[in-house]
PDB file of N, CA and C in Angstrom:
ATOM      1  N   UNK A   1       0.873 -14.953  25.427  1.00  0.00           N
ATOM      2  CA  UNK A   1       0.220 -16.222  25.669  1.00  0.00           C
ATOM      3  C   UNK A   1       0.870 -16.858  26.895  1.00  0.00           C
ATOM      4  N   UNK A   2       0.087 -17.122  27.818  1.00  0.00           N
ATOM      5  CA  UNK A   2       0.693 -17.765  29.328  1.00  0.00           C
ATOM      6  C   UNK A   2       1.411 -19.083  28.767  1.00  0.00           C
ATOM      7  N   UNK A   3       2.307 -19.478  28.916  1.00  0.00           N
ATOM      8  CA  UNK A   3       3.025 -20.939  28.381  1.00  0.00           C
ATOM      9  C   UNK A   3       2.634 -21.847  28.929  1.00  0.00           C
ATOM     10  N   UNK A   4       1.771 -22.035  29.860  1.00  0.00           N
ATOM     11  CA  UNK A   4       0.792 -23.268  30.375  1.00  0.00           C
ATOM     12  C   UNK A   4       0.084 -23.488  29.064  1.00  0.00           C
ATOM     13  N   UNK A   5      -0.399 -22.540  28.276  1.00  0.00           N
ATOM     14  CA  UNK A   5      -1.581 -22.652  27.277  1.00  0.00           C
ATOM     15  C   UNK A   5      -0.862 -22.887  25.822  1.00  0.00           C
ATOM     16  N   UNK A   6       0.461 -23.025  25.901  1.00  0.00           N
ATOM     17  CA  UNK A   6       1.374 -23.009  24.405  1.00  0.00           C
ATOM     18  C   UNK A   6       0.766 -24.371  23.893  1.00  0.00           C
ATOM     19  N   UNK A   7       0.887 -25.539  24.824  1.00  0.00           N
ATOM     20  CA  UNK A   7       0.495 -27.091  23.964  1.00  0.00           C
ATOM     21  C   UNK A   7      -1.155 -27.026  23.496  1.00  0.00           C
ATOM     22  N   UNK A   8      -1.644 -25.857  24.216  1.00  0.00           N
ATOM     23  CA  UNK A   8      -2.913 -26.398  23.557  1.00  0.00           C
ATOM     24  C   UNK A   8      -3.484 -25.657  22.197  1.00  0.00           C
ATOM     25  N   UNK A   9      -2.670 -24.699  22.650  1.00  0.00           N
ATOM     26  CA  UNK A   9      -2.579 -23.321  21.404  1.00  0.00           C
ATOM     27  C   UNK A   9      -2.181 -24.214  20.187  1.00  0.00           C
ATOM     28  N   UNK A  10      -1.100 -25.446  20.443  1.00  0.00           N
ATOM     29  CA  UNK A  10      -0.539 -25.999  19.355  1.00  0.00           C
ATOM     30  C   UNK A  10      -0.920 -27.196  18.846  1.00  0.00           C
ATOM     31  N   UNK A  11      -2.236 -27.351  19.848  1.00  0.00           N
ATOM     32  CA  UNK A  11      -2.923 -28.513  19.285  1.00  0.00           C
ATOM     33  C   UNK A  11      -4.525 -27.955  18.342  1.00  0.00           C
ATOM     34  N   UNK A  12      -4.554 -26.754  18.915  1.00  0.00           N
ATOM     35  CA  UNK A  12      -5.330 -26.001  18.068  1.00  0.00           C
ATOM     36  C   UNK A  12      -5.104 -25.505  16.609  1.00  0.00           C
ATOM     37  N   UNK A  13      -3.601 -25.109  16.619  1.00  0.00           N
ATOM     38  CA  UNK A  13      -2.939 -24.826  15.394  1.00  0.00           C
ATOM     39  C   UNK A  13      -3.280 -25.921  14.122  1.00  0.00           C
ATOM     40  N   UNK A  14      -2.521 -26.349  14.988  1.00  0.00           N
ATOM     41  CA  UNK A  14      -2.290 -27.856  14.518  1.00  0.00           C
ATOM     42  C   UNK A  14      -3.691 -28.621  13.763  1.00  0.00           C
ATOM     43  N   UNK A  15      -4.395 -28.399  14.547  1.00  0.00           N
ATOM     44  CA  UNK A  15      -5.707 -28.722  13.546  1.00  0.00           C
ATOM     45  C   UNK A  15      -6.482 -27.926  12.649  1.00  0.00           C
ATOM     46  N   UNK A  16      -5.799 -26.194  12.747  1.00  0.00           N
ATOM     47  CA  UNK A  16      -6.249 -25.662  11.849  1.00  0.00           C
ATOM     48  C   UNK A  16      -5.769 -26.028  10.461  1.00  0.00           C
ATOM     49  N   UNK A  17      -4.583 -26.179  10.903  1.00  0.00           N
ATOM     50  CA  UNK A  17      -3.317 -26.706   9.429  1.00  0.00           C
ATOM     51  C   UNK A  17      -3.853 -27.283   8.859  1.00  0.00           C
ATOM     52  N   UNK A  18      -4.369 -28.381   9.573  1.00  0.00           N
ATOM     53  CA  UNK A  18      -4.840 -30.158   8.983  1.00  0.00           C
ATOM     54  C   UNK A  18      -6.290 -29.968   8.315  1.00  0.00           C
ATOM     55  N   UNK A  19      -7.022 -28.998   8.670  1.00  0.00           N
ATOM     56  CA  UNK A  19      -8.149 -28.968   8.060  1.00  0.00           C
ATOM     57  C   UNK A  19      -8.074 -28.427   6.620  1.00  0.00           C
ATOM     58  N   UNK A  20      -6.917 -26.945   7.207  1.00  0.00           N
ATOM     59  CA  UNK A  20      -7.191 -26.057   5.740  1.00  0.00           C
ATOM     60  C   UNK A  20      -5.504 -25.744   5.522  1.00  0.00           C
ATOM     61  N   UNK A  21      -4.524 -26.777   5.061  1.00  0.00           N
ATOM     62  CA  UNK A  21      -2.741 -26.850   4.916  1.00  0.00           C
ATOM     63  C   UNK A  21      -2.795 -25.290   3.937  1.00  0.00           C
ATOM     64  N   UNK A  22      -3.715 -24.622   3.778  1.00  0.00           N
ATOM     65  CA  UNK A  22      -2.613 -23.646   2.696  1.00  0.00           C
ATOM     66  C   UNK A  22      -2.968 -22.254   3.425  1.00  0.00           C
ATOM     67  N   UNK A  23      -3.315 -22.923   5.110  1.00  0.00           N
ATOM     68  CA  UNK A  23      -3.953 -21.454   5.866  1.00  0.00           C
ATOM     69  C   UNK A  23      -2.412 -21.042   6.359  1.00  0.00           C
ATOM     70  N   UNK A  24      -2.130 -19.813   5.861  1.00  0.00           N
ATOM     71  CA  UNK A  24      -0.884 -19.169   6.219  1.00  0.00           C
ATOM     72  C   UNK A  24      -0.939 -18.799   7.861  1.00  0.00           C
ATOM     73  N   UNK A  25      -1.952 -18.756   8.017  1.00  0.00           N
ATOM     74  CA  UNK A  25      -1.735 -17.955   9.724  1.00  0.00           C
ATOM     75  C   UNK A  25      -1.494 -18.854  10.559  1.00  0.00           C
ATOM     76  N   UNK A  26      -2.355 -19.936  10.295  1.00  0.00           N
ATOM     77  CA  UNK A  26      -1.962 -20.907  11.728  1.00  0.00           C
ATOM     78  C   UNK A  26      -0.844 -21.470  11.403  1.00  0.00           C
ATOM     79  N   UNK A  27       0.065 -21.613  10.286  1.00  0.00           N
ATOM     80  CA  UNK A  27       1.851 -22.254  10.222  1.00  0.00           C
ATOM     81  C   UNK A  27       2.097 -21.342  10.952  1.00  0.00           C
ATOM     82  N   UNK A  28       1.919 -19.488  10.708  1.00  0.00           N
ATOM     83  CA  UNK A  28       2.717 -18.569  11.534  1.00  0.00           C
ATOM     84  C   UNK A  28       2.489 -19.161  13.022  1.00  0.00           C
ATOM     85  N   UNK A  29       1.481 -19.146  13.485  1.00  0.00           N
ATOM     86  CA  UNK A  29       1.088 -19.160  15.273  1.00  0.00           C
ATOM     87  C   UNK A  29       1.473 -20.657  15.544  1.00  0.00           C
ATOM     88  N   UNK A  30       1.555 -21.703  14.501  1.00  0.00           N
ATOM     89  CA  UNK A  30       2.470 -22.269  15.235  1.00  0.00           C
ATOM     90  C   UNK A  30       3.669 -22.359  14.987  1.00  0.00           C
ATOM     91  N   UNK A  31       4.464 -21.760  14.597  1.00  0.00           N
ATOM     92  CA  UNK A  31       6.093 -21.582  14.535  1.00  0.00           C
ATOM     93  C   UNK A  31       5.992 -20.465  15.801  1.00  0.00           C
ATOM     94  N   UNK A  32       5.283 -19.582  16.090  1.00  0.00           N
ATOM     95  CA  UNK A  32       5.551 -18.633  17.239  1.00  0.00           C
ATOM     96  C   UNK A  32       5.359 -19.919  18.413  1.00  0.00           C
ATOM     97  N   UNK A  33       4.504 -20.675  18.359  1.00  0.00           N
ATOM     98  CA  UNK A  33       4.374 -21.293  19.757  1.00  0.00           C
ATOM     99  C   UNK A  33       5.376 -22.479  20.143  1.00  0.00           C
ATOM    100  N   UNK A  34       5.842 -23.153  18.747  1.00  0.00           N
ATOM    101  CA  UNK A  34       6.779 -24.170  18.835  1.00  0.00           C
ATOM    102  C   UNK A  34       8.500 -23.397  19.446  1.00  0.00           C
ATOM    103  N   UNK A  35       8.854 -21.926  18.708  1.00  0.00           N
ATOM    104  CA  UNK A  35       9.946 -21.327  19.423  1.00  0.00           C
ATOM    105  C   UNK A  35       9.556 -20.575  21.339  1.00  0.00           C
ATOM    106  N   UNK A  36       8.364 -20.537  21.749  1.00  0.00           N
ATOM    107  CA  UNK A  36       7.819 -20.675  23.149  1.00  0.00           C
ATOM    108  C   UNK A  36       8.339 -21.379  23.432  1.00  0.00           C
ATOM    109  N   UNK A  37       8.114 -22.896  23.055  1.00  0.00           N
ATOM    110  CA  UNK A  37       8.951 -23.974  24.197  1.00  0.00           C
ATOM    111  C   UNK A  37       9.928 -24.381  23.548  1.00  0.00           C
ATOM    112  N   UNK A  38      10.581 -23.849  22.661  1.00  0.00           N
ATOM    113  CA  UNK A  38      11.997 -24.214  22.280  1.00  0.00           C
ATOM    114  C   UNK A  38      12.287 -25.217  21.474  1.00  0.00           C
ATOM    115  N   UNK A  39      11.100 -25.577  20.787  1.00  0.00           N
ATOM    116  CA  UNK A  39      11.350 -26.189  20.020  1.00  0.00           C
ATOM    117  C   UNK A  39      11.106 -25.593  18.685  1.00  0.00           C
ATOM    118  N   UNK A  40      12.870 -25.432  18.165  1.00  0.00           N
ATOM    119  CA  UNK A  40      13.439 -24.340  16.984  1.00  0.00           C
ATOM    120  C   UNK A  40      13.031 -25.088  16.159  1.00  0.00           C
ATOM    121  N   UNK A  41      13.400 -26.285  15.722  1.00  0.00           N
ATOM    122  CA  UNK A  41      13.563 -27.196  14.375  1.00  0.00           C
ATOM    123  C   UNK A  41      12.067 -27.211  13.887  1.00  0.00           C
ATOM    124  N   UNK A  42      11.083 -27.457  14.764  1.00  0.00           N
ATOM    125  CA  UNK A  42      10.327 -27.510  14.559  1.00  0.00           C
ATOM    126  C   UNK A  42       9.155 -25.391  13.944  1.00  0.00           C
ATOM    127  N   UNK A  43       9.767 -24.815  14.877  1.00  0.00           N
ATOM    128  CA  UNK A  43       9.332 -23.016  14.836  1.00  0.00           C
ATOM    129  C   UNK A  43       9.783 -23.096  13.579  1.00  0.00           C
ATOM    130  N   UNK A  44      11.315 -23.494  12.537  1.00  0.00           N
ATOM    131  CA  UNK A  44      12.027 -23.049  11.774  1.00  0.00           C
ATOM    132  C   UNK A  44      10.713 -23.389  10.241  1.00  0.00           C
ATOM    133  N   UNK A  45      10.286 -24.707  10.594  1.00  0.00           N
ATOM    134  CA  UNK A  45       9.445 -24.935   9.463  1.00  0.00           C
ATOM    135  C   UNK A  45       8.437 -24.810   9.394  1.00  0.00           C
ATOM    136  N   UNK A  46       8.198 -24.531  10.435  1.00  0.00           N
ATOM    137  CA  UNK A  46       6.934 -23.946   9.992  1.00  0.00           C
ATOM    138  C   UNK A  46       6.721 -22.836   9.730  1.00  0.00           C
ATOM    139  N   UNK A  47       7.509 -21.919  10.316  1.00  0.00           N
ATOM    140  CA  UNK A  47       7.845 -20.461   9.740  1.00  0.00           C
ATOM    141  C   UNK A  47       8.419 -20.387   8.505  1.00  0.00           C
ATOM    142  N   UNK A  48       8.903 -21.419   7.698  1.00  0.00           N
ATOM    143  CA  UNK A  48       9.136 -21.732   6.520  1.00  0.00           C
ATOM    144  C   UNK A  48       8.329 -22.166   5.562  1.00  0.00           C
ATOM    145  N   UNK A  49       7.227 -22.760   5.695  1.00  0.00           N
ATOM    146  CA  UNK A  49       6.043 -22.967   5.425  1.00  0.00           C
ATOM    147  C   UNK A  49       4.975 -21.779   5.322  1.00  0.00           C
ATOM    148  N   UNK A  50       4.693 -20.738   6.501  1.00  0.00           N
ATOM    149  CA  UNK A  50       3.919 -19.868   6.158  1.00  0.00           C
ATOM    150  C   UNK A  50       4.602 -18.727   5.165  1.00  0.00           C
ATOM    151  N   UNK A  51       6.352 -18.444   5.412  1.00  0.00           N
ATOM    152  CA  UNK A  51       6.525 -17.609   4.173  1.00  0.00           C
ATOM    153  C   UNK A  51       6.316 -18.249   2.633  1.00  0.00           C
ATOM    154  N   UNK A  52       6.648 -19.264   2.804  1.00  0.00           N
ATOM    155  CA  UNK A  52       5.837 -20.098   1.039  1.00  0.00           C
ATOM    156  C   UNK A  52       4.754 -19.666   0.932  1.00  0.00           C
ATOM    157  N   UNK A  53       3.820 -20.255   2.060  1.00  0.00           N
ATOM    158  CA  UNK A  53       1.835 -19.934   1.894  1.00  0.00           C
ATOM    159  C   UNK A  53       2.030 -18.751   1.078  1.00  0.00           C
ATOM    160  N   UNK A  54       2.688 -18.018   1.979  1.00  0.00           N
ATOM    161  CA  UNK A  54       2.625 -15.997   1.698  1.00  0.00           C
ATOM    162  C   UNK A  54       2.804 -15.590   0.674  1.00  0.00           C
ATOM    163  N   UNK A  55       3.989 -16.069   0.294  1.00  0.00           N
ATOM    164  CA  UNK A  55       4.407 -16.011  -1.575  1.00  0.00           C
ATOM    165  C   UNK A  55       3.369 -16.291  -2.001  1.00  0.00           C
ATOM    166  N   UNK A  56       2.887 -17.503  -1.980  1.00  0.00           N
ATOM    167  CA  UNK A  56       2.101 -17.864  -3.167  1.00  0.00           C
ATOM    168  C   UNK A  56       0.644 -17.309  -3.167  1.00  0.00           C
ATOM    169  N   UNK A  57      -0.110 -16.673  -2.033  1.00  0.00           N
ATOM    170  CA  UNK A  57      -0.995 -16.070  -2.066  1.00  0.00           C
ATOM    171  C   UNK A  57      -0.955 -14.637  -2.533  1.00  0.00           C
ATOM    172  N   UNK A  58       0.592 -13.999  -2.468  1.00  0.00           N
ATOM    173  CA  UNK A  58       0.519 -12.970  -2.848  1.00  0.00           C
ATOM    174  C   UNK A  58       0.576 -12.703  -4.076  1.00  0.00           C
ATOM    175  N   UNK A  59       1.284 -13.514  -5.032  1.00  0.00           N
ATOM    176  CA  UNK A  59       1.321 -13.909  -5.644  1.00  0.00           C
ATOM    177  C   UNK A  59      -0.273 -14.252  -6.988  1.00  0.00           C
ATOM    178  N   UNK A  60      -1.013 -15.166  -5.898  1.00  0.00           N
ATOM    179  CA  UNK A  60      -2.821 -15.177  -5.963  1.00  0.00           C
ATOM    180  C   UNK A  60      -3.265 -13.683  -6.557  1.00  0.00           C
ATOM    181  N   UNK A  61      -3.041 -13.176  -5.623  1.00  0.00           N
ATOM    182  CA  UNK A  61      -3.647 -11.713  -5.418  1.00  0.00           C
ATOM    183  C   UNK A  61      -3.038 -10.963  -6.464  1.00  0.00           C
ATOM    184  N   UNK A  62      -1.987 -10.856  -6.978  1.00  0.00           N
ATOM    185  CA  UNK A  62      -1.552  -9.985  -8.097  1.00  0.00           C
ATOM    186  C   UNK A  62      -2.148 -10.480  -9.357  1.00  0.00           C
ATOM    187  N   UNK A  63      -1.714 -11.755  -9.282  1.00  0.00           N
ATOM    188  CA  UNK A  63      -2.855 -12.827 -10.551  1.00  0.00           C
ATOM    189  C   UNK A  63      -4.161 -11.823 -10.776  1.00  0.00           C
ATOM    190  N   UNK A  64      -4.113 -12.223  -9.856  1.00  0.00           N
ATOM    191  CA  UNK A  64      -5.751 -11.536  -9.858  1.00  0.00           C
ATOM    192  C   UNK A  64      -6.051 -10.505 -10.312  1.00  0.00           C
ATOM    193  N   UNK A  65      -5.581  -9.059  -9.324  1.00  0.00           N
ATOM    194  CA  UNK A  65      -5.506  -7.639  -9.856  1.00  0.00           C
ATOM    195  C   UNK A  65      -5.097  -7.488 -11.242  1.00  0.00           C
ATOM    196  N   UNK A  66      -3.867  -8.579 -11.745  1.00  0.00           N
ATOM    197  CA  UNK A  66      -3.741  -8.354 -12.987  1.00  0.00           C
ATOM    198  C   UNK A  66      -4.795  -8.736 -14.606  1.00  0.00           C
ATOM    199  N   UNK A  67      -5.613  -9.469 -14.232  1.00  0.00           N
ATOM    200  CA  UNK A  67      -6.605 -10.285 -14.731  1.00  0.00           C
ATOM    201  C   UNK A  67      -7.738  -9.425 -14.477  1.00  0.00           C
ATOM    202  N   UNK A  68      -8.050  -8.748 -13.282  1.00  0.00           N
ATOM    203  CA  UNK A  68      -9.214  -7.950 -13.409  1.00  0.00           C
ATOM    204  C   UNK A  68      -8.665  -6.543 -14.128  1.00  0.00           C
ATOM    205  N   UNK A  69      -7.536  -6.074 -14.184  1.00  0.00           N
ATOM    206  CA  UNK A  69      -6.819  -5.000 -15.279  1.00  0.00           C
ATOM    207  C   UNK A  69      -7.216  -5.198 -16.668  1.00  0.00           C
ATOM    208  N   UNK A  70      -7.089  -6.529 -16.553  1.00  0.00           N
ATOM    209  CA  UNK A  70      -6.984  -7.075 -18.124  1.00  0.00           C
ATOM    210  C   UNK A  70      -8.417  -6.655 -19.022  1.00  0.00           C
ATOM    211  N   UNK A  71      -9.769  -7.189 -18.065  1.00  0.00           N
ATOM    212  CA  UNK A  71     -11.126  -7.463 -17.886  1.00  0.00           C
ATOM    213  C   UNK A  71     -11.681  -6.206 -18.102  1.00  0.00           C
ATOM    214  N   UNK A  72     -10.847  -5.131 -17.071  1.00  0.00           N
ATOM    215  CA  UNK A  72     -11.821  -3.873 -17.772  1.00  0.00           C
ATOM    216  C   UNK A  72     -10.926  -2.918 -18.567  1.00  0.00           C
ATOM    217  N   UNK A  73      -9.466  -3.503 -18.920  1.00  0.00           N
ATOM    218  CA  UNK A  73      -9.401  -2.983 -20.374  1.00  0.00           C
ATOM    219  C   UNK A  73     -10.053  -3.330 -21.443  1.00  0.00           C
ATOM    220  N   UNK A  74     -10.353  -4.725 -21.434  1.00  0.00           N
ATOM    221  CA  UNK A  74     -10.926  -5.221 -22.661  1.00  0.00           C
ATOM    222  C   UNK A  74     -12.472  -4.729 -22.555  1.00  0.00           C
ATOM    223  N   UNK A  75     -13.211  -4.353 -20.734  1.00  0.00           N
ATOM    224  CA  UNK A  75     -14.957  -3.564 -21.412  1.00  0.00           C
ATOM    225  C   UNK A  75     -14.635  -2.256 -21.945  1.00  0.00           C
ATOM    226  N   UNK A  76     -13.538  -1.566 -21.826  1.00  0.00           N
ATOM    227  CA  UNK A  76     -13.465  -0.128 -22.268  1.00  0.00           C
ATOM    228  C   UNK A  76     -13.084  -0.174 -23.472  1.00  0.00           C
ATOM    229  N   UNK A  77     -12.555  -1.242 -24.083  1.00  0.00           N
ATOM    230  CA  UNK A  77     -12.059  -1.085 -25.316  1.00  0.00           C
ATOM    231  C   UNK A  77     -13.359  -1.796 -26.145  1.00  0.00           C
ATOM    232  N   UNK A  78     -14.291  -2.170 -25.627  1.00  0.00           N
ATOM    233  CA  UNK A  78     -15.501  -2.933 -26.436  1.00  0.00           C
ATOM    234  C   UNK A  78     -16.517  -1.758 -26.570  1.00  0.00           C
ATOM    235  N   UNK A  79     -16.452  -0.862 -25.228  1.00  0.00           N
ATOM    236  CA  UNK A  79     -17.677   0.031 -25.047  1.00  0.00           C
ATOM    237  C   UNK A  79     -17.283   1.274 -25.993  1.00  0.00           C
ATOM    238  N   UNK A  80     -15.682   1.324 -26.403  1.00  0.00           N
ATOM    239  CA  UNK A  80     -15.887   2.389 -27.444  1.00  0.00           C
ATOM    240  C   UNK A  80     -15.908   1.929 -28.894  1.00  0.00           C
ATOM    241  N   UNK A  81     -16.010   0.668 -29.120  1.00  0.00           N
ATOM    242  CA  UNK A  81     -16.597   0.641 -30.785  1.00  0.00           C
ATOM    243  C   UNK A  81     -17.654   1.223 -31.163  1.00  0.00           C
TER     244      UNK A  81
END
């Protein structure tokens, strides 16, 4: 990313956040663009923020797989009565 374009990249981010806060990607792209211009404190949390998102979606996703496990044990165990 040319660093002329980092503030706007981060005003773009930045409103992706604000629209949709539990979008993991745009915390990542902006913690990459906030350590561009050096501003760490700021890269640190938000890169701290998208590994939370991450957890907890992955997290989502096992929920899930485990619940649809559940779903077609219980049609296989109905379809052989």
């Amino acid at each position: 990313m040319n660093q002329q374009k980092v503030p706007d990249a981060i005003r773009e981010y930045e409103q992706a956040a604000k629209l949709q806060p539990d979008l993991a990607e745009a915390h990542y792209h902006l913690a990459q663009a906030y350590a561009r211009l050096g501003e760490n404190d700021r890269a640190r949390e938000e890169s701290a923020l998208h590994d939370r998102l991450r957890k907890q979606q992955q997290a989502e996703e096992e929920r899930k797989k485990a619940q649809a496990g559940q779903l077609q044990f219980s049609i296989e165990g109905a379809s052989k009565r």
